[in-house]
Protein backbone atom coordinates (compact mmCIF):
# COMPACT_ATOMS: atom_id res chain seq x y z
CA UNK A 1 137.61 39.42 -78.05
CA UNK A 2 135.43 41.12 -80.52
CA UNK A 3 136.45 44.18 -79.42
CA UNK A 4 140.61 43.36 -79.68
CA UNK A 5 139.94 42.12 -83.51
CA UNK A 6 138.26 45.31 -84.27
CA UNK A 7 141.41 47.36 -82.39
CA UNK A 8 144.23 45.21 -84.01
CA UNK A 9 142.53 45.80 -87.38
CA UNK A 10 142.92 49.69 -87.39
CA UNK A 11 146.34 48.74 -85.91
CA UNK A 12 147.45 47.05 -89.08
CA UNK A 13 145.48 49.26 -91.64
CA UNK A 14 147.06 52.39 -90.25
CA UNK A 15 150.38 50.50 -90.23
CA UNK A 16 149.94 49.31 -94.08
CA UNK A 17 148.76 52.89 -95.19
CA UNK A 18 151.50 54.52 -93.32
CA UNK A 19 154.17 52.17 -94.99
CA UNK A 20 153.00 52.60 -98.53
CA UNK A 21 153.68 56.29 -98.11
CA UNK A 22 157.18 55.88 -96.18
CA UNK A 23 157.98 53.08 -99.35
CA UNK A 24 157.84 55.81 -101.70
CA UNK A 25 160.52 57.84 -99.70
CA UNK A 26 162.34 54.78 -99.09
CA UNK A 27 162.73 54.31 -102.86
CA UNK A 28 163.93 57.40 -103.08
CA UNK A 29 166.83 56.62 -100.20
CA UNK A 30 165.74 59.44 -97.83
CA UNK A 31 166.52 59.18 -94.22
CA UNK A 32 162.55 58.33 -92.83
CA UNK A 33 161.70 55.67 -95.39
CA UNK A 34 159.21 53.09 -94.95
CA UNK A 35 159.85 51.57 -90.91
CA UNK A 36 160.00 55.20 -89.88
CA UNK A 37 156.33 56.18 -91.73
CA UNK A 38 154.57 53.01 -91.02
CA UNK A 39 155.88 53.23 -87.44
CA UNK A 40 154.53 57.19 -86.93
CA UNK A 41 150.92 55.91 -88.47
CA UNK A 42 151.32 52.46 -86.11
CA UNK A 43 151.99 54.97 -83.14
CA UNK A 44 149.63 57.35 -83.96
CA UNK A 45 146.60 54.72 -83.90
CA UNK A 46 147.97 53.48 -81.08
CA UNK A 47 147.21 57.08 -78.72
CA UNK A 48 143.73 57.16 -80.55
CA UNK A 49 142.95 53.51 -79.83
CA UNK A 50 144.27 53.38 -76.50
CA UNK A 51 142.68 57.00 -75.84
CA UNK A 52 138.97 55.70 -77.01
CA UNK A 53 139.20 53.02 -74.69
CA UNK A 54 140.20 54.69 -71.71
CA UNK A 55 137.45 56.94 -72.36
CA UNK A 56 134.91 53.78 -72.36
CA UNK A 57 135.88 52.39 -69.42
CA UNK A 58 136.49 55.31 -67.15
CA UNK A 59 134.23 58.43 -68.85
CA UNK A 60 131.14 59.19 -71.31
CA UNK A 61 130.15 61.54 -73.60
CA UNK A 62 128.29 63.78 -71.82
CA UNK A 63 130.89 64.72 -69.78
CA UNK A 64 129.88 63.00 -66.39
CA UNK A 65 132.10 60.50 -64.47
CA UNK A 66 134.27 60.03 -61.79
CA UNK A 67 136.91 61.02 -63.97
CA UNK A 68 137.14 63.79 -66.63
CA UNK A 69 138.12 62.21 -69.68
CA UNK A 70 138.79 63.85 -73.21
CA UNK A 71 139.24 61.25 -75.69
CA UNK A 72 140.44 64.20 -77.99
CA UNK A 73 143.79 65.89 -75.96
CA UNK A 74 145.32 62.34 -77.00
CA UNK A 75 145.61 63.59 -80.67
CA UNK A 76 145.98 66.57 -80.60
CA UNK A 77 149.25 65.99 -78.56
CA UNK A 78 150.04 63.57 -81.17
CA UNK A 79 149.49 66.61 -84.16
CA UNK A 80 152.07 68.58 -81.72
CA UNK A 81 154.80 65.76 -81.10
CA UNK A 82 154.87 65.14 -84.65
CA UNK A 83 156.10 68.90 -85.27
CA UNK A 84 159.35 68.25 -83.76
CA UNK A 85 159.57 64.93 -85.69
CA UNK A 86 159.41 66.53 -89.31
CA UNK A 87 161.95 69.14 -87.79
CA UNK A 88 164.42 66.99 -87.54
CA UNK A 89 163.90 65.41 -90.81
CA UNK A 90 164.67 69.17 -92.55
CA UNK A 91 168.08 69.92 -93.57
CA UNK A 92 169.70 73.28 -94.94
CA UNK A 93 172.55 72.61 -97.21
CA UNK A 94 174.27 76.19 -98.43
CA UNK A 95 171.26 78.39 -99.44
CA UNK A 96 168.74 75.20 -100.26
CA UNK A 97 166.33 73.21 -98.40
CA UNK A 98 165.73 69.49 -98.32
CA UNK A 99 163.41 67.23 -96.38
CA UNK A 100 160.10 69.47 -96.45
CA UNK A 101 158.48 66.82 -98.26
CA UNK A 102 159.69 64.27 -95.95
CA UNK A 103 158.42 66.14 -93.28
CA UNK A 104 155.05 66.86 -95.04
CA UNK A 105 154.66 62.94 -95.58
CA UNK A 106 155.61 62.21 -91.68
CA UNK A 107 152.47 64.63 -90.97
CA UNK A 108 150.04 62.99 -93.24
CA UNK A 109 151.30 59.36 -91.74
CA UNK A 110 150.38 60.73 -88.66
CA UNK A 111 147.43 61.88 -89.68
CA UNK A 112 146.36 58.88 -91.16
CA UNK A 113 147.23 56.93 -88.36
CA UNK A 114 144.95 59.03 -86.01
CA UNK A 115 141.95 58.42 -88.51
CA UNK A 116 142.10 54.93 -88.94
CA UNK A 117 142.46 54.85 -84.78
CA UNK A 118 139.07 56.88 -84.94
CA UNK A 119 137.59 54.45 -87.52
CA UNK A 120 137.71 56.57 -90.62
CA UNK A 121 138.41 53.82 -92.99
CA UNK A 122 137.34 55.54 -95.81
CA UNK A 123 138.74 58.94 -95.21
CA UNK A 124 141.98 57.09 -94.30
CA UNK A 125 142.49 55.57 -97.84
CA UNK A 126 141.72 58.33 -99.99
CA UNK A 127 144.07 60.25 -98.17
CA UNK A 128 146.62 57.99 -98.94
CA UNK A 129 145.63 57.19 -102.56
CA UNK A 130 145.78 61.20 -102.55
CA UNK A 131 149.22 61.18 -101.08
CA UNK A 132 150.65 58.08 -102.90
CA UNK A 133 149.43 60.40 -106.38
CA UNK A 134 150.99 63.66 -105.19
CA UNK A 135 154.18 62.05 -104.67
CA UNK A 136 154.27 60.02 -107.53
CA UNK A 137 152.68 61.37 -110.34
CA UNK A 138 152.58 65.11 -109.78
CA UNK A 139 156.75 65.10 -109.49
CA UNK A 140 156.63 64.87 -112.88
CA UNK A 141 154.62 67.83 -113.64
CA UNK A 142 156.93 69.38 -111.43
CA UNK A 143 159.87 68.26 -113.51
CA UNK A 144 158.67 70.13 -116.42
CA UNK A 145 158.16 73.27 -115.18
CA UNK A 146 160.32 76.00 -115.36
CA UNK A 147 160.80 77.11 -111.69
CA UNK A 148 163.09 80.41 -110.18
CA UNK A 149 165.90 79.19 -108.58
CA UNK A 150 168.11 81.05 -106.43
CA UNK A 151 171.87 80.86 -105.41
CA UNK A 152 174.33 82.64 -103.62
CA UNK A 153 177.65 84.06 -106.43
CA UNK A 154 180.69 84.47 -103.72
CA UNK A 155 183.73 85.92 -105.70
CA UNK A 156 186.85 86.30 -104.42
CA UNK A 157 189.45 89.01 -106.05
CA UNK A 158 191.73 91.64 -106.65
CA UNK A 159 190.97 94.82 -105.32
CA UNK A 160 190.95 96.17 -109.16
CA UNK A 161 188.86 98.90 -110.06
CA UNK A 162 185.68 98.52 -112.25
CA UNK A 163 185.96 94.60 -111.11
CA UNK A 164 182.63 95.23 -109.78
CA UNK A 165 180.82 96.18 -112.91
CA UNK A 166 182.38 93.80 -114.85
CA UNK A 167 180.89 90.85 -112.54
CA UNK A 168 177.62 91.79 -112.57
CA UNK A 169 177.67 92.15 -116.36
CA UNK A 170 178.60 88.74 -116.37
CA UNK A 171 175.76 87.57 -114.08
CA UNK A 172 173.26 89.32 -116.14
CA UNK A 173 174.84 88.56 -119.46
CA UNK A 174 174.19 84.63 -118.06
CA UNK A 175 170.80 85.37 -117.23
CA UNK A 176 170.91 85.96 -113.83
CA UNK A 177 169.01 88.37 -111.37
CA UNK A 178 170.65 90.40 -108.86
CA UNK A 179 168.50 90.64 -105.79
CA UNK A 180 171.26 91.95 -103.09
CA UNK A 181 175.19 92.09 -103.15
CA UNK A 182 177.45 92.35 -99.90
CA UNK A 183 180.92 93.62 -100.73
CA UNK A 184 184.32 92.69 -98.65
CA UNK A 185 187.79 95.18 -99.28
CA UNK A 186 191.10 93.85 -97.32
CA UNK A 187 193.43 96.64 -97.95
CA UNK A 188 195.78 94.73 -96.25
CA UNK A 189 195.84 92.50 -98.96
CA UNK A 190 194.29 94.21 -101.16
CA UNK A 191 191.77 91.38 -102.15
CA UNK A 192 187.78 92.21 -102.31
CA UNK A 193 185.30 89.60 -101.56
CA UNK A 194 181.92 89.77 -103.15
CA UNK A 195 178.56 88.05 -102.51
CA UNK A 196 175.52 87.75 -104.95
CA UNK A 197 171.96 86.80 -104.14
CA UNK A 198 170.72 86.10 -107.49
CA UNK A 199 167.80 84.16 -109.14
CA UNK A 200 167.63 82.24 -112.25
CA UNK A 201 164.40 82.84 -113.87
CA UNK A 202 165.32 79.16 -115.79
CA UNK A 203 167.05 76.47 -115.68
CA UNK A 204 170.66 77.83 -116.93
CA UNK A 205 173.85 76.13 -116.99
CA UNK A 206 175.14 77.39 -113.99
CA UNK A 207 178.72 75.85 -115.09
CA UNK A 208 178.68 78.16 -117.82
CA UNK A 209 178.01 81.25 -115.18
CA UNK A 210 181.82 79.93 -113.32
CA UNK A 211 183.59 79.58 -116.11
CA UNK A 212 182.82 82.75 -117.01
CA UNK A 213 183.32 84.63 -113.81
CA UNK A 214 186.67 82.75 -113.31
CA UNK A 215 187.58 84.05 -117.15
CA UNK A 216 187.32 87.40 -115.41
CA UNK A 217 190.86 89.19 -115.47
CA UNK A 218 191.38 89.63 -111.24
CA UNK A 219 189.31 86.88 -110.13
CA UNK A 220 190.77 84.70 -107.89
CA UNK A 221 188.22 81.85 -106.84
CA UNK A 222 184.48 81.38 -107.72
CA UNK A 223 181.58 79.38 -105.70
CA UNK A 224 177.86 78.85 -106.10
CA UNK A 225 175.88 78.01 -103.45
């Protein structure tokens, strides 16, 4: 009995500390919110838990028994499943990134879960007072600085000569950085089709960049990715 108190007890501290984490994404509406985090950590106790046990009753710790047991394979086949997890919680949209953080929080929910299975109380809530801060607090500081940003310019236009030039004066003129441009001619057509990889060293009105291209005598159609 003694010994199912002690196991449902890292059971439900993994499964709070996992669902404080997964409440902060859940504010925040993304897809693994709080049933999905506290569900990982639940999980992830579970394997250590269940792995400890079957170590007790069927190995030791010297490595001599009818059976050879590693209490350890458990988790570290946990650390691995929980890669594909995070995968799928990373989407590309156009030329930026979302759910890394998501993905990074699934991890340490995981992780979490395997140290309160092992009995790491301690180590188990700073991590997540540590994670709870990073999420919270240090978005802020995030907010505030000024970070490079980088966008794809695709222009469609008239095959008019010196159209070129007068494009990437624009981009420049808006403060933007030209890292690469790929350049499309129809002459069936006669339309061109240009694409800009280009970084903003601030945080510009990139309306203001549109308008401007579109303003552009032979321009056609503008989009920023």
């Amino acid at each position: 009995m003694e010994f199912n108190l002690y196991m449902i007890g890292r059971l439900l501290l993994a499964s709070l500390l996992g669902g404080l984490i997964g409440l902060e994404r859940e504010i925040h509406g993304r897809p693994a919110g709080f049933r999905t985090h506290l569900l990982v950590s639940l999980g992830s106790c579970l394997f250590v838990v269940a792995s400890i046990e079957f170590y007790r009753l069927y190995g030791n710790f010297s490595g001599v028994g009818p059976i050879g047991v590693d209490p350890g394979r458990v988790a570290a086949q946990v650390v691995t499943g929980i890669g594909f997890l995070g995968a799928g919680a990373i989407l590309r949209e156009g030329s930026s990134i979302r759910g890394l953080t998501t993905a990074a929080c699934l991890w340490i929910a995981a992780a979490i879960g395997l140290s309160c299975g092992a009995g790491l109380y301690t180590v188990s809530l700073a991590v997540t007072a540590i994670s709870l801060i990073t999420l919270l607090l240090l978005k802020r500081v995030e907010s505030v600085l000024k970070r490079d940003s980088y966008y794809s310019v695709k222009v469609w236009s008239d095959d008019i000569k010196g159209l070129s030039d007068q494009i990437e004066q624009v981009l420049k003129t808006g403060g933007l950085e030209i890292l690469d441009v790929n350049v499309e001619k129809d002459i069936d057509s006669a339309r061109m089709y240009f694409e800009f990889d280009v970084k903003f060293s601030s945080r510009g009105a990139k309306g203001g960049i549109v308008e401007s291209l579109v303003s552009v005598d032979g321009v056609r159609k503008v989009r920023l990715d």
